[in-house]
N, C-alpha and C. Protein backbone atom coordinates (compact mmCIF):
# COMPACT_ATOMS: atom_id res chain seq x y z
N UNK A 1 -30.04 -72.30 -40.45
CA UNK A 1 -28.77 -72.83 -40.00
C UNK A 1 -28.89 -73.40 -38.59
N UNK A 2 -29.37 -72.70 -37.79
CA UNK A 2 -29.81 -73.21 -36.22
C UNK A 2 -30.33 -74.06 -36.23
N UNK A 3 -31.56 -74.39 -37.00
CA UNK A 3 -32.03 -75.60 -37.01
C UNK A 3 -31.27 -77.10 -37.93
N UNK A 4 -30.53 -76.63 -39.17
CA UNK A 4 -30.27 -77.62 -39.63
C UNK A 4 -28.95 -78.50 -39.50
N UNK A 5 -27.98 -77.19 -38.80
CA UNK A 5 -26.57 -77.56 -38.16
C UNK A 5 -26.41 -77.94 -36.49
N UNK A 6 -27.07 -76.25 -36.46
CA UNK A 6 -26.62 -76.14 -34.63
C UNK A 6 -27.09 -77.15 -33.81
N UNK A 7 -28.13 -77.39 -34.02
CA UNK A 7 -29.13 -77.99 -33.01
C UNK A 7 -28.96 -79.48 -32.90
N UNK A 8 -28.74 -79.85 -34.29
CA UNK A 8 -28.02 -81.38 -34.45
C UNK A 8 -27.01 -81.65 -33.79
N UNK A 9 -25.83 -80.54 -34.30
CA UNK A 9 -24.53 -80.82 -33.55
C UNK A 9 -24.73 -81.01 -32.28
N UNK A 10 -25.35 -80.43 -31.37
CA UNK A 10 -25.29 -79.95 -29.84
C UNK A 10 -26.06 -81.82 -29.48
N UNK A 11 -27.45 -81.94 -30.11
CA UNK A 11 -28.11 -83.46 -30.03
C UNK A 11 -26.48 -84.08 -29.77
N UNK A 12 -26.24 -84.21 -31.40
CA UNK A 12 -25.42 -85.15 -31.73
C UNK A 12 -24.28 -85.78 -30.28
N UNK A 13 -23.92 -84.53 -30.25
CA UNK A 13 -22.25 -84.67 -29.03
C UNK A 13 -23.38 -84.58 -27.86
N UNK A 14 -24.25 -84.76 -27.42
CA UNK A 14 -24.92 -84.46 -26.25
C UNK A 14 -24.72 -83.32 -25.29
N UNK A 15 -24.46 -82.38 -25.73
CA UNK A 15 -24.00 -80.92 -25.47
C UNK A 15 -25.03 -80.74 -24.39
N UNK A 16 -25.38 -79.97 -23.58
CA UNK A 16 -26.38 -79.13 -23.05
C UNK A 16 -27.47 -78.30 -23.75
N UNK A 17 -28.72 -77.48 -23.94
CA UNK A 17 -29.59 -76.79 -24.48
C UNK A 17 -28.81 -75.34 -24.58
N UNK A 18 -28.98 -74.44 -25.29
CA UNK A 18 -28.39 -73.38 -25.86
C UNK A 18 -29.33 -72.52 -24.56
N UNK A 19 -28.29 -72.09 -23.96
CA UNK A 19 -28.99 -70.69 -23.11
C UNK A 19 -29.21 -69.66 -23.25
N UNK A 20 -27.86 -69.21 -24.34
CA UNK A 20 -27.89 -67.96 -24.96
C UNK A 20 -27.50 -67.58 -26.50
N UNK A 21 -27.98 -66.92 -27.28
CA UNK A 21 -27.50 -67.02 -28.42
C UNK A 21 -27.16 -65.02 -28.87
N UNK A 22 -26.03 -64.96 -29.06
CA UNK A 22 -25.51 -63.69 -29.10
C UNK A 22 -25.63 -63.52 -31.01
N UNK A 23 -26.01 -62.35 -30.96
CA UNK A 23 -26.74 -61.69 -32.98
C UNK A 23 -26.42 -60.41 -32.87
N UNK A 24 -26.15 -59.98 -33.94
CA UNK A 24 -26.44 -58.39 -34.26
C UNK A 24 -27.49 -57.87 -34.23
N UNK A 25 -27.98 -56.59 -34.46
CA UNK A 25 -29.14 -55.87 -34.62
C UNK A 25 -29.86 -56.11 -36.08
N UNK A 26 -29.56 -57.13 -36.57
CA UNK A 26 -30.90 -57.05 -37.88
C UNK A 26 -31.97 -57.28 -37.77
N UNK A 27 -32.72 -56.90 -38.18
CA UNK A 27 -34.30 -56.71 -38.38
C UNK A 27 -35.32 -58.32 -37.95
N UNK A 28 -34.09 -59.35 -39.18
CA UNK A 28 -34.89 -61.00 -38.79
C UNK A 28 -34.84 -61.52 -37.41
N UNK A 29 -34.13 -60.72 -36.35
CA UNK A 29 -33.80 -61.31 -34.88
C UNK A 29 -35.10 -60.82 -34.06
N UNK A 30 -35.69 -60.08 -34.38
CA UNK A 30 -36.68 -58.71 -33.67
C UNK A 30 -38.24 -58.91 -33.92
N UNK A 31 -39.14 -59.25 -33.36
CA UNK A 31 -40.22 -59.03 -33.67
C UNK A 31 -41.17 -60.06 -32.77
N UNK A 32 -42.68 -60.07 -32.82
CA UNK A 32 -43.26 -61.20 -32.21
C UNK A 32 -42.95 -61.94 -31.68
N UNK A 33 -43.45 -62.57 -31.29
CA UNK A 33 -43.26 -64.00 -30.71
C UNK A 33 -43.81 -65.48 -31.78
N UNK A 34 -45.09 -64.96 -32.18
CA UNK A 34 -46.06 -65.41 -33.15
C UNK A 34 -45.60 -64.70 -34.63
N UNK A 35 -44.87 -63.88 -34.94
CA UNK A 35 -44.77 -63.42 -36.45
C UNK A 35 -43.33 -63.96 -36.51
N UNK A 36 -42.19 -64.04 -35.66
CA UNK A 36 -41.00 -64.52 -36.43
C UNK A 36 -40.58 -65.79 -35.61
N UNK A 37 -40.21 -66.70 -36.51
CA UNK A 37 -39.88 -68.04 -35.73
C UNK A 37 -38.56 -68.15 -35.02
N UNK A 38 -37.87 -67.11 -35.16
CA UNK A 38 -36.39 -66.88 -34.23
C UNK A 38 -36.81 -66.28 -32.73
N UNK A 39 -38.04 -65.70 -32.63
CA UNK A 39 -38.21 -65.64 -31.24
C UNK A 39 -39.19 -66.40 -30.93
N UNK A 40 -39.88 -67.33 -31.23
CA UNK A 40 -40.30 -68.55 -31.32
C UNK A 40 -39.94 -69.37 -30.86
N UNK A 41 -38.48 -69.52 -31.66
CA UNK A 41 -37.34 -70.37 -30.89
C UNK A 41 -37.17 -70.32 -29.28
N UNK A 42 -36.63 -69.26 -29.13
CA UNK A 42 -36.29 -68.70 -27.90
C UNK A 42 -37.33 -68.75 -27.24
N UNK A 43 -38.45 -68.39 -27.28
CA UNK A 43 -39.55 -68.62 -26.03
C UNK A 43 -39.61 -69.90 -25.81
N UNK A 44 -40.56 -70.75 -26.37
CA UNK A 44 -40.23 -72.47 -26.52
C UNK A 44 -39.08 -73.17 -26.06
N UNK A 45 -37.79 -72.96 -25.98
CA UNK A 45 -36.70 -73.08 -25.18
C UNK A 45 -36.01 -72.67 -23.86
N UNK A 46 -37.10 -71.22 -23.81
CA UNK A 46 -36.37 -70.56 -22.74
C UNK A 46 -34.81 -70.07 -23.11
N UNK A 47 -34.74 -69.97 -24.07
CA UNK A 47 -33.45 -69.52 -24.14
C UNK A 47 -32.80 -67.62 -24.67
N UNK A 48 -32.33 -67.16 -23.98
CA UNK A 48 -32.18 -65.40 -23.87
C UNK A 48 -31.27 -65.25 -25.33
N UNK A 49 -32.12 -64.41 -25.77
CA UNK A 49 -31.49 -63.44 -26.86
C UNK A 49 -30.40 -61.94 -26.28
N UNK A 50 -29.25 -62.26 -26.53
CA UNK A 50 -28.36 -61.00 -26.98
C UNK A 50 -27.86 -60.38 -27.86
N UNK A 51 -27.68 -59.19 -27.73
CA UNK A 51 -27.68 -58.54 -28.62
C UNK A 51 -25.94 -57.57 -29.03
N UNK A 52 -25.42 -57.28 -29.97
CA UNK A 52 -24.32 -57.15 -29.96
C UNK A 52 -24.13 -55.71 -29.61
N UNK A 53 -23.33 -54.95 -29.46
CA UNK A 53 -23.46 -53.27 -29.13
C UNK A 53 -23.23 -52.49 -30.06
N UNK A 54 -23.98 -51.36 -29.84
CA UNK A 54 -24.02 -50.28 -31.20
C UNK A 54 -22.40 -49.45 -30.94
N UNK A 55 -21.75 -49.46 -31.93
CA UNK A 55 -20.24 -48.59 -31.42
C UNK A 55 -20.53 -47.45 -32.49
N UNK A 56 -20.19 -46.17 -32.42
CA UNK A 56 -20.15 -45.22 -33.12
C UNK A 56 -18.72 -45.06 -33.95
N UNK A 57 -19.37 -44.82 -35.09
CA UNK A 57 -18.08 -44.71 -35.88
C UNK A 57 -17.78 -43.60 -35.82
């Protein structure tokens, strides 16, 4: 989706580069640098991963 919506849109309207991108804790956000291409993203861009907060039920 980031790549096939977000990134266009932002091109498209000439937006600024994404600085931050706020996610939950799932598993596909987390890992390598070299094993998952979502932090891939983010290094290559410079752009900071956040993360949402754990609330206790």
């Amino acid at each position: 989706m980031l790549n096939d919506e977000v990134l266009p849109f932002f091109e498209q309207h000439t937006l600024p580069i994404i600085l931050r991108i706020l996610t939950d804790r799932g598993a596909e956000f987390y890992g390598r640098v070299n094993k998952y291409v979502y932090q891939l993203y983010l290094a290559l861009n410079d752009s900071k991963h956040c993360k949402t907060k754990v609330r206790p039920h």
